[in-house]
Protein backbone atom coordinates (compact mmCIF):
# COMPACT_ATOMS: atom_id res chain seq x y z
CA UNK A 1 9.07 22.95 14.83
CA UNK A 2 12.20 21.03 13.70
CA UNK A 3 11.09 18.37 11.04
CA UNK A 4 12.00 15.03 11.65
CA UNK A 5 15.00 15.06 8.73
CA UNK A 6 16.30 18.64 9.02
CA UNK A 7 18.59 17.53 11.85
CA UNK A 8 20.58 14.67 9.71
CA UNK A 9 20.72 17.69 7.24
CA UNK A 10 21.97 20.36 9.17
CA UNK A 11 26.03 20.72 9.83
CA UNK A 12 28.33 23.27 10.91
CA UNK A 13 30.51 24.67 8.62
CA UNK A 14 34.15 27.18 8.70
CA UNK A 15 34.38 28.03 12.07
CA UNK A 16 35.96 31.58 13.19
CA UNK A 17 37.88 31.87 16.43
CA UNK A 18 37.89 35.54 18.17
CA UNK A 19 38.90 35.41 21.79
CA UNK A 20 36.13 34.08 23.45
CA UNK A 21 33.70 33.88 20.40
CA UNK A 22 33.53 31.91 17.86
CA UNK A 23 30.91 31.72 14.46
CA UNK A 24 30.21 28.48 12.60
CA UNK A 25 28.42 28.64 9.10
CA UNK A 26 25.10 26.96 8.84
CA UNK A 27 25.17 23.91 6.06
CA UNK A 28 21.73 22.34 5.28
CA UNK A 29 22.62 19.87 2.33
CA UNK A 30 26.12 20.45 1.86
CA UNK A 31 25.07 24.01 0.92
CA UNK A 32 26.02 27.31 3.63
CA UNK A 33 22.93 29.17 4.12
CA UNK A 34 24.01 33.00 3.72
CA UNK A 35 24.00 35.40 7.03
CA UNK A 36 22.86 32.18 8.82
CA UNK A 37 25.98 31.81 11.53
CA UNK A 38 25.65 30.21 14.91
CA UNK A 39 27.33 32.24 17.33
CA UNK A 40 29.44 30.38 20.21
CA UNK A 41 30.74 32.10 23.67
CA UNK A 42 33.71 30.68 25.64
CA UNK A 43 32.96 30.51 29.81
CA UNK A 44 35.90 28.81 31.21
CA UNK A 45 37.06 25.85 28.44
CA UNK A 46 33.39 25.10 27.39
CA UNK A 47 31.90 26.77 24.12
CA UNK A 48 28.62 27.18 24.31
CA UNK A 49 25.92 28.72 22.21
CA UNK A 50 25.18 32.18 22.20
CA UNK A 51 20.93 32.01 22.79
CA UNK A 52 20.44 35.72 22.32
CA UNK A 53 22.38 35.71 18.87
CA UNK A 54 20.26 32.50 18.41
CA UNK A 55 16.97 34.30 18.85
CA UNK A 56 18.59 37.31 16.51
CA UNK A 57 19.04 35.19 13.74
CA UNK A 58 15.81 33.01 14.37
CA UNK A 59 14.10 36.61 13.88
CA UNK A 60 16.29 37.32 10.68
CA UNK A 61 15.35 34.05 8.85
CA UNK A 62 11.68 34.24 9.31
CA UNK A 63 11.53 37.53 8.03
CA UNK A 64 13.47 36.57 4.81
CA UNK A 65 11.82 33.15 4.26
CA UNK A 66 8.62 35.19 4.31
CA UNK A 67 9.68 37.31 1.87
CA UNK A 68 11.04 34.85 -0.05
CA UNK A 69 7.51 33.34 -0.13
CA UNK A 70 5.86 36.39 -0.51
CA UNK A 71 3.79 35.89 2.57
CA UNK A 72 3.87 37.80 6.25
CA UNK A 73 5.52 36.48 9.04
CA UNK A 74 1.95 35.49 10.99
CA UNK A 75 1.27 33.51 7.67
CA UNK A 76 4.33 31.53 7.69
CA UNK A 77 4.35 30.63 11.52
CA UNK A 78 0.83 29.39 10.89
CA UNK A 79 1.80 27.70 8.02
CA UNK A 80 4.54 26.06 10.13
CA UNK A 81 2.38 25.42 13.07
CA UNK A 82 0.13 23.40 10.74
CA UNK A 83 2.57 21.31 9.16
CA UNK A 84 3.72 20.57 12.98
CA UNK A 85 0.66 19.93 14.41
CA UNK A 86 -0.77 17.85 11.43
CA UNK A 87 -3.92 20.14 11.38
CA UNK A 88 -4.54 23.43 10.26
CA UNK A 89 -3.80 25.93 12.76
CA UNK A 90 -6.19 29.37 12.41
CA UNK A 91 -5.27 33.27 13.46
CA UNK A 92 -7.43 32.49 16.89
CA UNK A 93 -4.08 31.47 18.47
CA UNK A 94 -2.97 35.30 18.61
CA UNK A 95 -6.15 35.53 20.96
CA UNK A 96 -5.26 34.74 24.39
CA UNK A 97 -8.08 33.07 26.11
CA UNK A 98 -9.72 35.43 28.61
CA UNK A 99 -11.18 34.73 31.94
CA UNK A 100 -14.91 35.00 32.00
């Protein structure tokens, strides 16, 4: 669900050293995104990304760019689904397909 430009757009920004954690700002067009930091844990002398923080803020930033559209969550990940797919995508894909 990453668009094909949002990458070369995307940076990190400050990053804060605790121990064994660090946070980086998110940039997307020169501009930090507020409340948007990616969270990094030390194991041995390689950082690597915190997935659980990951999935926090993931959860954070729908919620708020649905507000900021004035839509509900299940709205905007169809929304996003269809721009993905190229197609619309419909509310049947939060029915699982059951065995006859």
């Amino acid at each position: 669900m990453i668009s094909a430009g949002s990458i070369e757009r995307t940076d990190l920004g400050a990053v804060s050293i605790d121990g064994n954690r660090a946070d980086a700002a998110l940039v997307v067009d020169g501009k930090p995104i507020p409340g948007s930091a990616f969270r990094f844990r030390r194991e041995g002398s390689v950082w690597k990304v915190d997935l659980e923080h990951a999935m926090s803020l993931t959860r954070g930033l729908f919620q708020a760019l649905a507000k900021q559209q004035g839509t509900s969550q299940e709205a905007l990940v169809l929304d996003l689904l269809s721009q993905t797919a190229g197609r619309p995508i419909g509310p049947e894909v939060w029915t699982p397909p059951v065995p006859k």
